[in-house]
PDB file of N, CA and C in Angstrom:
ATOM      1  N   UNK A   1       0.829  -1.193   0.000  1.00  0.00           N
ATOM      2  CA  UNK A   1       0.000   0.000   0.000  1.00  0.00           C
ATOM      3  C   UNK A   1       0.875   1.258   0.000  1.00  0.00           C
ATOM      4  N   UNK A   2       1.696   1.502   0.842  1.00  0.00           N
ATOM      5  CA  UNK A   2       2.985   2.574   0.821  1.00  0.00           C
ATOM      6  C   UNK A   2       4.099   2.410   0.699  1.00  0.00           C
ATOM      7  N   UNK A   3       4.293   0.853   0.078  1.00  0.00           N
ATOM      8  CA  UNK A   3       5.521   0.692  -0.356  1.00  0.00           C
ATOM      9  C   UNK A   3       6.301   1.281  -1.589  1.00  0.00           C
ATOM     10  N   UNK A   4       5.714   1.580  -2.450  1.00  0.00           N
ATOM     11  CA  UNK A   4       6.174   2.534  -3.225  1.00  0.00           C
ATOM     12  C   UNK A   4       6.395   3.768  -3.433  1.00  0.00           C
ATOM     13  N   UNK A   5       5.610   4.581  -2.207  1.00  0.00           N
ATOM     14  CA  UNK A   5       5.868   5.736  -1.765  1.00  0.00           C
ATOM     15  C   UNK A   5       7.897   5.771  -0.842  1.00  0.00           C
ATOM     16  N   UNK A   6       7.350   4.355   0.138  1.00  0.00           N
ATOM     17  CA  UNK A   6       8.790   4.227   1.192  1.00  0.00           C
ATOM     18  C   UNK A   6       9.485   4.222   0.265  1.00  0.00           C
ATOM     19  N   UNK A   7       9.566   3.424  -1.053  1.00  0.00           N
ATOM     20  CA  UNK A   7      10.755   2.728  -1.601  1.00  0.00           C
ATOM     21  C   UNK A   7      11.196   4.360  -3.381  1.00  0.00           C
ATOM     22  N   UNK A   8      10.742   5.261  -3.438  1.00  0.00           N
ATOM     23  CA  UNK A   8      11.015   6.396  -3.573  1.00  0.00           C
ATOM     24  C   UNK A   8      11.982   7.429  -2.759  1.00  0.00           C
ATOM     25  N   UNK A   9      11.376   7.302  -1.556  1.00  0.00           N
ATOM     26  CA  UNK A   9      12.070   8.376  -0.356  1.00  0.00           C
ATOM     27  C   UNK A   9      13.415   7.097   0.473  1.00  0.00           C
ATOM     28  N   UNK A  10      13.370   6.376  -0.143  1.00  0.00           N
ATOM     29  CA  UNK A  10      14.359   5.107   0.489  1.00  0.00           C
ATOM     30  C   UNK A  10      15.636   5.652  -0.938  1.00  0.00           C
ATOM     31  N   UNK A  11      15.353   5.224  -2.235  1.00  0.00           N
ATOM     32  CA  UNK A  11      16.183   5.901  -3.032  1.00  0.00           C
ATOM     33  C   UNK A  11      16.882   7.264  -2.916  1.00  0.00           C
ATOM     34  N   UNK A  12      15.628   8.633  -2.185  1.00  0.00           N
ATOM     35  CA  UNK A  12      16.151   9.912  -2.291  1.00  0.00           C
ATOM     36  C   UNK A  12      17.382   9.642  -1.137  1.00  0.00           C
ATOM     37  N   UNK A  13      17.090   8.735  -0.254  1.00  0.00           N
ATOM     38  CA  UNK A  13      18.059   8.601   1.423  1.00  0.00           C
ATOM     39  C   UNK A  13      19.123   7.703   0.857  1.00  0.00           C
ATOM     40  N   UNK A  14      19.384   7.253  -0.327  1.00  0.00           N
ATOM     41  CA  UNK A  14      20.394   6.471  -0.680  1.00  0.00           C
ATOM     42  C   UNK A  14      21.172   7.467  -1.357  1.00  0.00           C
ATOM     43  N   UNK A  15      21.082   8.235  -2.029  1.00  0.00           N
ATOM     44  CA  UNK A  15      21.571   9.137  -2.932  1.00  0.00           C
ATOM     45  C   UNK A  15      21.845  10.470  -2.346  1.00  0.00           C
ATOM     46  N   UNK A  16      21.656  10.718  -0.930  1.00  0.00           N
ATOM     47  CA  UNK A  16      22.072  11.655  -0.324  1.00  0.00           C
ATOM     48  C   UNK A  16      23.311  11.668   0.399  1.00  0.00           C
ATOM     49  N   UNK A  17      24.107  12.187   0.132  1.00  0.00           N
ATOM     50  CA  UNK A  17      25.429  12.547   0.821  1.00  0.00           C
ATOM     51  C   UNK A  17      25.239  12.446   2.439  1.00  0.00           C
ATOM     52  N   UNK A  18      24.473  12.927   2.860  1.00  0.00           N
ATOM     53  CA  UNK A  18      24.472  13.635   4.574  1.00  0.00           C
ATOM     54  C   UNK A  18      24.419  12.375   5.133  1.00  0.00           C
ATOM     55  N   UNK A  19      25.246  12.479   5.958  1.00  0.00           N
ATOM     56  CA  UNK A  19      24.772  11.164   7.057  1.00  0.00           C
ATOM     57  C   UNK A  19      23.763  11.327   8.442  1.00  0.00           C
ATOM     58  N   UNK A  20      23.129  13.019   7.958  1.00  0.00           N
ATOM     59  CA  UNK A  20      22.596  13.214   9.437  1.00  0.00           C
ATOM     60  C   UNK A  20      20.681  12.872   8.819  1.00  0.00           C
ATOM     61  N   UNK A  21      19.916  12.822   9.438  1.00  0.00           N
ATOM     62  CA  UNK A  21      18.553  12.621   9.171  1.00  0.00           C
ATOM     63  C   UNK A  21      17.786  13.512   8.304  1.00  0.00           C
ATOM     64  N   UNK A  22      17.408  13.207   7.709  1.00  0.00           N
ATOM     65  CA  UNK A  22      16.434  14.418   7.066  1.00  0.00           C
ATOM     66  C   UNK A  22      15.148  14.352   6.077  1.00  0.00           C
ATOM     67  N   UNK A  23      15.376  14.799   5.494  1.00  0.00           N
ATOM     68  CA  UNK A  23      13.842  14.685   5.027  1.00  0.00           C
ATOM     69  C   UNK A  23      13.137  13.095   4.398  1.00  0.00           C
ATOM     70  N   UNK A  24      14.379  12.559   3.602  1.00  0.00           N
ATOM     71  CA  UNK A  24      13.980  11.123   3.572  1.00  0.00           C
ATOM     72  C   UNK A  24      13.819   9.985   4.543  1.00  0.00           C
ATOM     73  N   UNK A  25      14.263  10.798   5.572  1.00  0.00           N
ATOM     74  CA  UNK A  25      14.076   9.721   6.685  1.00  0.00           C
ATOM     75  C   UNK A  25      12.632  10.279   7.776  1.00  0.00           C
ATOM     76  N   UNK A  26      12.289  11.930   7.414  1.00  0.00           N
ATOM     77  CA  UNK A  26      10.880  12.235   7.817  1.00  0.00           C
ATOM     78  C   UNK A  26       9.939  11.695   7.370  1.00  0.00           C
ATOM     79  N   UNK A  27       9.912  11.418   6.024  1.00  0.00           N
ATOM     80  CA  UNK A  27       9.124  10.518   5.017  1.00  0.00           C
ATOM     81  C   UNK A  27       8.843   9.339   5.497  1.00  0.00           C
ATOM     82  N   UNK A  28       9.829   9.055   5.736  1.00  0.00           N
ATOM     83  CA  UNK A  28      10.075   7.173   6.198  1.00  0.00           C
ATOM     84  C   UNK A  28       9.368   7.041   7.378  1.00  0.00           C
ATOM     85  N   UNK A  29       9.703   7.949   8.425  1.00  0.00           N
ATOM     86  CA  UNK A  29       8.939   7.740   9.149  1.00  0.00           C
ATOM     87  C   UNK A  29       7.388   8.622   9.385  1.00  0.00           C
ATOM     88  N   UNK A  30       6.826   8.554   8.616  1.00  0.00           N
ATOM     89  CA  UNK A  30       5.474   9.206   8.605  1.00  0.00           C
ATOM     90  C   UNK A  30       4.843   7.755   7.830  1.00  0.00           C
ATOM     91  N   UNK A  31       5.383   7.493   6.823  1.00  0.00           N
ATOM     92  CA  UNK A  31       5.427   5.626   6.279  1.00  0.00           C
ATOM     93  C   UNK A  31       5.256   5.001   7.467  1.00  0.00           C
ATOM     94  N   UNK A  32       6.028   4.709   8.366  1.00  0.00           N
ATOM     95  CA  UNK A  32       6.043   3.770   8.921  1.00  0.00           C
ATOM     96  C   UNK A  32       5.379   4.317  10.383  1.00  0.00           C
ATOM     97  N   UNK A  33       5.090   4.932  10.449  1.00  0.00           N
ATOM     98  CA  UNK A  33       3.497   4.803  11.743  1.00  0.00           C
ATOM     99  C   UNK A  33       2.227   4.558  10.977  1.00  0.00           C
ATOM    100  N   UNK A  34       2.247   4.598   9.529  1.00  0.00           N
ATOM    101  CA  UNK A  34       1.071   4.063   8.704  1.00  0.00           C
ATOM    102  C   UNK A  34       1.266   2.801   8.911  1.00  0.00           C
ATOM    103  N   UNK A  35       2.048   2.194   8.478  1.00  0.00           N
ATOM    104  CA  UNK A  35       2.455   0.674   8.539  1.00  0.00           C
ATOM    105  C   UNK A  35       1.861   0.001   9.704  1.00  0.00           C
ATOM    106  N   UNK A  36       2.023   0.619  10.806  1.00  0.00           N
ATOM    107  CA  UNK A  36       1.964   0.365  12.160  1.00  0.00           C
ATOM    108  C   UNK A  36       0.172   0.181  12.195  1.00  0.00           C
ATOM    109  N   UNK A  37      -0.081   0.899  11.992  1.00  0.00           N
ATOM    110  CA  UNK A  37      -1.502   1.089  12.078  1.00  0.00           C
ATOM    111  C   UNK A  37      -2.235   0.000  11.089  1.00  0.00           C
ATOM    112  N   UNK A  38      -1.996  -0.106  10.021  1.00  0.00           N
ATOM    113  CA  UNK A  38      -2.114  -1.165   9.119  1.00  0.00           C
ATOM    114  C   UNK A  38      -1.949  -2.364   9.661  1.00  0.00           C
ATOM    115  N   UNK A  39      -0.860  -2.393  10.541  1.00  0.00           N
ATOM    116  CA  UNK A  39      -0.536  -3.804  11.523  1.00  0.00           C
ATOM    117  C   UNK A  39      -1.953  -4.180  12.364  1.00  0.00           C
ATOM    118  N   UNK A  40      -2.025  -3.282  13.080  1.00  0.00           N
ATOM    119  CA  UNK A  40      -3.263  -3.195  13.927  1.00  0.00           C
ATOM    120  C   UNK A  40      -4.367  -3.422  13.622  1.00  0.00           C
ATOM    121  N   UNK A  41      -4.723  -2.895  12.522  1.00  0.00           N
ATOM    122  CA  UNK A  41      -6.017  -3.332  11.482  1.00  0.00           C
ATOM    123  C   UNK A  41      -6.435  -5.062  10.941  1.00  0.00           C
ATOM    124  N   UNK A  42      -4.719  -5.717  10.631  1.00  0.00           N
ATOM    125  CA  UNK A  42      -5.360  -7.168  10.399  1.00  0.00           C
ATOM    126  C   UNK A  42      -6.101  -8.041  10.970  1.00  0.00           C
ATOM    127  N   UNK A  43      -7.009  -8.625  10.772  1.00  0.00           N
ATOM    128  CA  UNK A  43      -7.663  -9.395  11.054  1.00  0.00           C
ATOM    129  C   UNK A  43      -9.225  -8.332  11.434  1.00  0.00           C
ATOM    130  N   UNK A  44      -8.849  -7.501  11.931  1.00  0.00           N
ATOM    131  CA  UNK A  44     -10.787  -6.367  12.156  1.00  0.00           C
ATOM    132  C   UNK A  44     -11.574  -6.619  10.925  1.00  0.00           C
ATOM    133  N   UNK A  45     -12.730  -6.616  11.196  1.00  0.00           N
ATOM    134  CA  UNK A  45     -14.005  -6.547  10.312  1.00  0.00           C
ATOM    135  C   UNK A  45     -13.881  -5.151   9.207  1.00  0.00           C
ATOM    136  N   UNK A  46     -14.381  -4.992   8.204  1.00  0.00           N
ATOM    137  CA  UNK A  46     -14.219  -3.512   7.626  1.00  0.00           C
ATOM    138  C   UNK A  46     -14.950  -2.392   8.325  1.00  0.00           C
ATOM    139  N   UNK A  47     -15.600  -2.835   8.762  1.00  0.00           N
ATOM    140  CA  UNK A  47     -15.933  -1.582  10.054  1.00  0.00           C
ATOM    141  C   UNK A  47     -15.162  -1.272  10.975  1.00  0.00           C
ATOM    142  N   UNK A  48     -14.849  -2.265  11.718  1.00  0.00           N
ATOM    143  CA  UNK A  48     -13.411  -1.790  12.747  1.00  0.00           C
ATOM    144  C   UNK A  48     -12.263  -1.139  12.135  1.00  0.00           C
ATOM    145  N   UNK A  49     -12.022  -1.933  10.747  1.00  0.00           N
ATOM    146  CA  UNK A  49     -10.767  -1.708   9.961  1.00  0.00           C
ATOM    147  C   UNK A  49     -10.869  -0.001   9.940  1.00  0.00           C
ATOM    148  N   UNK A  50     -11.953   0.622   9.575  1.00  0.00           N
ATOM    149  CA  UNK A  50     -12.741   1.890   8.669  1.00  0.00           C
ATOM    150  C   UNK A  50     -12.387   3.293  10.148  1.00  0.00           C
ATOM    151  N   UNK A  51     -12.935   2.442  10.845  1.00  0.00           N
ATOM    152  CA  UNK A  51     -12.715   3.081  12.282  1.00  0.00           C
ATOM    153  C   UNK A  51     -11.365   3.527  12.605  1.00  0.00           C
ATOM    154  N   UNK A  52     -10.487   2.358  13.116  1.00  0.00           N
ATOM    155  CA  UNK A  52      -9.479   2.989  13.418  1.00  0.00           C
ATOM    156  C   UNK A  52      -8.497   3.396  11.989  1.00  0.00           C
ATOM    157  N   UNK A  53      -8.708   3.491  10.453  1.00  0.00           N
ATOM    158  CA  UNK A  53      -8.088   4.267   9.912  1.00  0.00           C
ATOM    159  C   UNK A  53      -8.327   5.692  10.289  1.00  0.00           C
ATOM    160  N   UNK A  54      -9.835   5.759  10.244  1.00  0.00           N
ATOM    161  CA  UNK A  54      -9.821   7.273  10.640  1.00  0.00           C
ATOM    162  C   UNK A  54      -9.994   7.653  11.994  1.00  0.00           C
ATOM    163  N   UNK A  55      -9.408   7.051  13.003  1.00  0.00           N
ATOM    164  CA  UNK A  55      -9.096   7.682  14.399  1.00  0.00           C
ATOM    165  C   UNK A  55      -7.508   7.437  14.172  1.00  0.00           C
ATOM    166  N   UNK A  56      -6.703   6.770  13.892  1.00  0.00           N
ATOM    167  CA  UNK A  56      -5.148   6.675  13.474  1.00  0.00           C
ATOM    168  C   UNK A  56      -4.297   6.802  12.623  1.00  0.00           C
ATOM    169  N   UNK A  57      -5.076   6.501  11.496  1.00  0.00           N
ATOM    170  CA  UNK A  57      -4.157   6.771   9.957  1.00  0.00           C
ATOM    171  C   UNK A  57      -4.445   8.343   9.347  1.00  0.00           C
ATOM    172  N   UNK A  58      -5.960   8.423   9.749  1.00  0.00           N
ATOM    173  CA  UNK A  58      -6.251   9.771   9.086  1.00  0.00           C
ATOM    174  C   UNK A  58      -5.132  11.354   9.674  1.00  0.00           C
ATOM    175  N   UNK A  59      -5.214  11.376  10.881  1.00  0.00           N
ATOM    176  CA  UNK A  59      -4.229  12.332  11.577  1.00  0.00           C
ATOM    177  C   UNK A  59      -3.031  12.569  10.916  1.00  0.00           C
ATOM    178  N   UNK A  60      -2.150  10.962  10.864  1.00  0.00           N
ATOM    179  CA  UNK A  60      -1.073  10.991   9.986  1.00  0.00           C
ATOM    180  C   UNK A  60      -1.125  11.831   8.763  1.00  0.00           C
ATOM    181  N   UNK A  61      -1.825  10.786   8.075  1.00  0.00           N
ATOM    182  CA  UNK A  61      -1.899  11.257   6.721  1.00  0.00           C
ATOM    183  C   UNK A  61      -1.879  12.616   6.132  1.00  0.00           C
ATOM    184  N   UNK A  62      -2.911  13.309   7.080  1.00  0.00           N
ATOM    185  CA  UNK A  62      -3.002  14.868   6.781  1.00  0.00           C
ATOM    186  C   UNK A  62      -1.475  15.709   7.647  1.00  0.00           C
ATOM    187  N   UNK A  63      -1.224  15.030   8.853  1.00  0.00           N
ATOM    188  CA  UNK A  63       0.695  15.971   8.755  1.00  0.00           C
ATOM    189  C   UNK A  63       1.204  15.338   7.541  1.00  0.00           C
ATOM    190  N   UNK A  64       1.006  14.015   7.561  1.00  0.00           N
ATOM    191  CA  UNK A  64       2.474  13.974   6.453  1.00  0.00           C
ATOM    192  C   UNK A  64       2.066  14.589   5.092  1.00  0.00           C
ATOM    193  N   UNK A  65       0.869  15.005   4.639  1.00  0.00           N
ATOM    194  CA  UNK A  65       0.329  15.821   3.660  1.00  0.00           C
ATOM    195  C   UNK A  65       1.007  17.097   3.705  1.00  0.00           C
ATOM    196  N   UNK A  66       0.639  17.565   4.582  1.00  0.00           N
ATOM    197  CA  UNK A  66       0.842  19.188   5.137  1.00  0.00           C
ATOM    198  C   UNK A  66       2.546  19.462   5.151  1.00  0.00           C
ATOM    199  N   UNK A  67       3.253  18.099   5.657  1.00  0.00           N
ATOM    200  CA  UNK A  67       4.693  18.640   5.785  1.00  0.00           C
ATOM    201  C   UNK A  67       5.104  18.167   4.071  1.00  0.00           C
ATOM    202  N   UNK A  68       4.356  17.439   2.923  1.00  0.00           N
ATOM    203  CA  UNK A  68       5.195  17.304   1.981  1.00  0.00           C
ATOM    204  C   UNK A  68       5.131  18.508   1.110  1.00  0.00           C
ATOM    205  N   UNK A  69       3.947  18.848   1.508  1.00  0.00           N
ATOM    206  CA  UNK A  69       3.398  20.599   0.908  1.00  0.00           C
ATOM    207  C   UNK A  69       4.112  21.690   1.224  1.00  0.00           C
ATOM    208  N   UNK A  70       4.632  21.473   2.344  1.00  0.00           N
ATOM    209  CA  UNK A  70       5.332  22.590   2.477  1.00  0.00           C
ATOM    210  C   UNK A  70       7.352  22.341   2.235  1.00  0.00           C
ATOM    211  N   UNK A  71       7.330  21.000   2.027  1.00  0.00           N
ATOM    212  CA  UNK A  71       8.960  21.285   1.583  1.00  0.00           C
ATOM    213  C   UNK A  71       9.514  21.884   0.402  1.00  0.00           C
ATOM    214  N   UNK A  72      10.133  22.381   0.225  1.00  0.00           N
ATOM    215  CA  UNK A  72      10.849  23.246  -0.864  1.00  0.00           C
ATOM    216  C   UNK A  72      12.066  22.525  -1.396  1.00  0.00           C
ATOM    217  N   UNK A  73      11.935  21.634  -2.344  1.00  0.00           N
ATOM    218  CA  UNK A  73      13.151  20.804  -2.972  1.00  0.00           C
ATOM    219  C   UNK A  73      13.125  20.732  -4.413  1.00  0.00           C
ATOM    220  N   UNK A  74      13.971  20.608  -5.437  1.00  0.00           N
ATOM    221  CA  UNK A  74      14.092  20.465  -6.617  1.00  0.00           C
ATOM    222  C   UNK A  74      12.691  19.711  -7.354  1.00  0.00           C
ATOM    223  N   UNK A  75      12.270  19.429  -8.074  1.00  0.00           N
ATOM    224  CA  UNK A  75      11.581  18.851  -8.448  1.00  0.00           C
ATOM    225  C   UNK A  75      11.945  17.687  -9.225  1.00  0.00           C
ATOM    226  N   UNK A  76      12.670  17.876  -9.971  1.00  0.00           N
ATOM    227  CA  UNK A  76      13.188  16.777 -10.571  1.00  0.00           C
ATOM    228  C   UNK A  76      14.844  16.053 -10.233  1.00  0.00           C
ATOM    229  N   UNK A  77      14.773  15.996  -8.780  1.00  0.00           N
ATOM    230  CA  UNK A  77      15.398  15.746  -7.959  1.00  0.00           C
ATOM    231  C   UNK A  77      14.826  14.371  -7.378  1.00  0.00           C
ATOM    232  N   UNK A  78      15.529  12.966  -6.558  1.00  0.00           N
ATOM    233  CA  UNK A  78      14.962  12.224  -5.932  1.00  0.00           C
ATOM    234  C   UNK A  78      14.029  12.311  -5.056  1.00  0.00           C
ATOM    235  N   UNK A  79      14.393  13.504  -4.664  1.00  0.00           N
ATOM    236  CA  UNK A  79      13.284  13.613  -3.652  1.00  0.00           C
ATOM    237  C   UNK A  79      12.276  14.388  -4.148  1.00  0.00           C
ATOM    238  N   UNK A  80      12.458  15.413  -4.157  1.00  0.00           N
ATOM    239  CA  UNK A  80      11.233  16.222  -5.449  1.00  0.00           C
ATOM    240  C   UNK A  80      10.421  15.249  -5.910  1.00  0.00           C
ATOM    241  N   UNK A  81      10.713  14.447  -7.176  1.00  0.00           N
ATOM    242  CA  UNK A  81       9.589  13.185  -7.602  1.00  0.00           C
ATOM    243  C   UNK A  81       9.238  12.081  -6.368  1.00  0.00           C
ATOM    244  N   UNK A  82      10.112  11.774  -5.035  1.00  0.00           N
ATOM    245  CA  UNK A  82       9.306  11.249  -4.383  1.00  0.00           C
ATOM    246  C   UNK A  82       8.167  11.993  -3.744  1.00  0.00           C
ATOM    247  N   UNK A  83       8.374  13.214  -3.601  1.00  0.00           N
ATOM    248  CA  UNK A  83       7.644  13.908  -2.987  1.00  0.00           C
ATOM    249  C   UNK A  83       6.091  14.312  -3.903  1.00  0.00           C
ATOM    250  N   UNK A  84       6.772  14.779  -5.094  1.00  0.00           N
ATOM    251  CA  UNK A  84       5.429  14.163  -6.106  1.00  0.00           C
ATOM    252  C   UNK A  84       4.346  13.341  -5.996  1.00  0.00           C
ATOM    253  N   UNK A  85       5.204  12.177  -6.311  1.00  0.00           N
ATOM    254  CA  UNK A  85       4.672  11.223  -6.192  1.00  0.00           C
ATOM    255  C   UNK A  85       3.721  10.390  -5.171  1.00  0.00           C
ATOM    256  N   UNK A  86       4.168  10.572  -4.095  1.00  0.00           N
ATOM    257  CA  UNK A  86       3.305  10.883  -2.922  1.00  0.00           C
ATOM    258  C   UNK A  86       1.961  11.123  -3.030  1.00  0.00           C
ATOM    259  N   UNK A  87       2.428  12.672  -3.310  1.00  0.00           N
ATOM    260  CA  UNK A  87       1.081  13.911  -3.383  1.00  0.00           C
ATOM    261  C   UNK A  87       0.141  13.179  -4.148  1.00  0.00           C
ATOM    262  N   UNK A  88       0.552  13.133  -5.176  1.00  0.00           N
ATOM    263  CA  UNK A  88      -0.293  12.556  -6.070  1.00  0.00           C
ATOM    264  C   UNK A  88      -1.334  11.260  -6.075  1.00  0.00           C
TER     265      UNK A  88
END
């Protein structure tokens, strides 16, 4: 489900020089408290499932919306198209 989003911002964090944290690894982890939540969901009915997306996933979703909206990076840059891509 967001593996192709992770595995975008996993490329931009491979191809970055810095060894300190940053935006591909903000990504990653905004991914992976989705994941988490997705964990939690297996096995629930689609009503339960429906529920806690939108008491847990939905919150996420809209920061990690809000923070990809507001980064300022190349566009046709790794991260730029992950960040695209995302959005989209």
């Amino acid at each position: 489900m967001y593996g192709a989003c992770a595995q975008k911002f996993t490329d931009g964090q491979k191809a970055s020089s810095s060894k300190k944290a940053g935006k591909p690894e903000k990504a990653l982890n905004f991914i992976s408290k989705l994941y988490r939540v997705e964990k939690k969901a297996e096995g629930l009915n689609a009503e339960s499932r429906h529920t806690l997306r939108q008491e847990e996933a939905k919150p996420i979703l809209d920061e990690f919306k809000q923070w990809l909206e507001d980064q300022h990076v190349l566009l046709n840059g790794l991260l730029g198209k992950a960040i695209a891509y995302t959005i989209n």
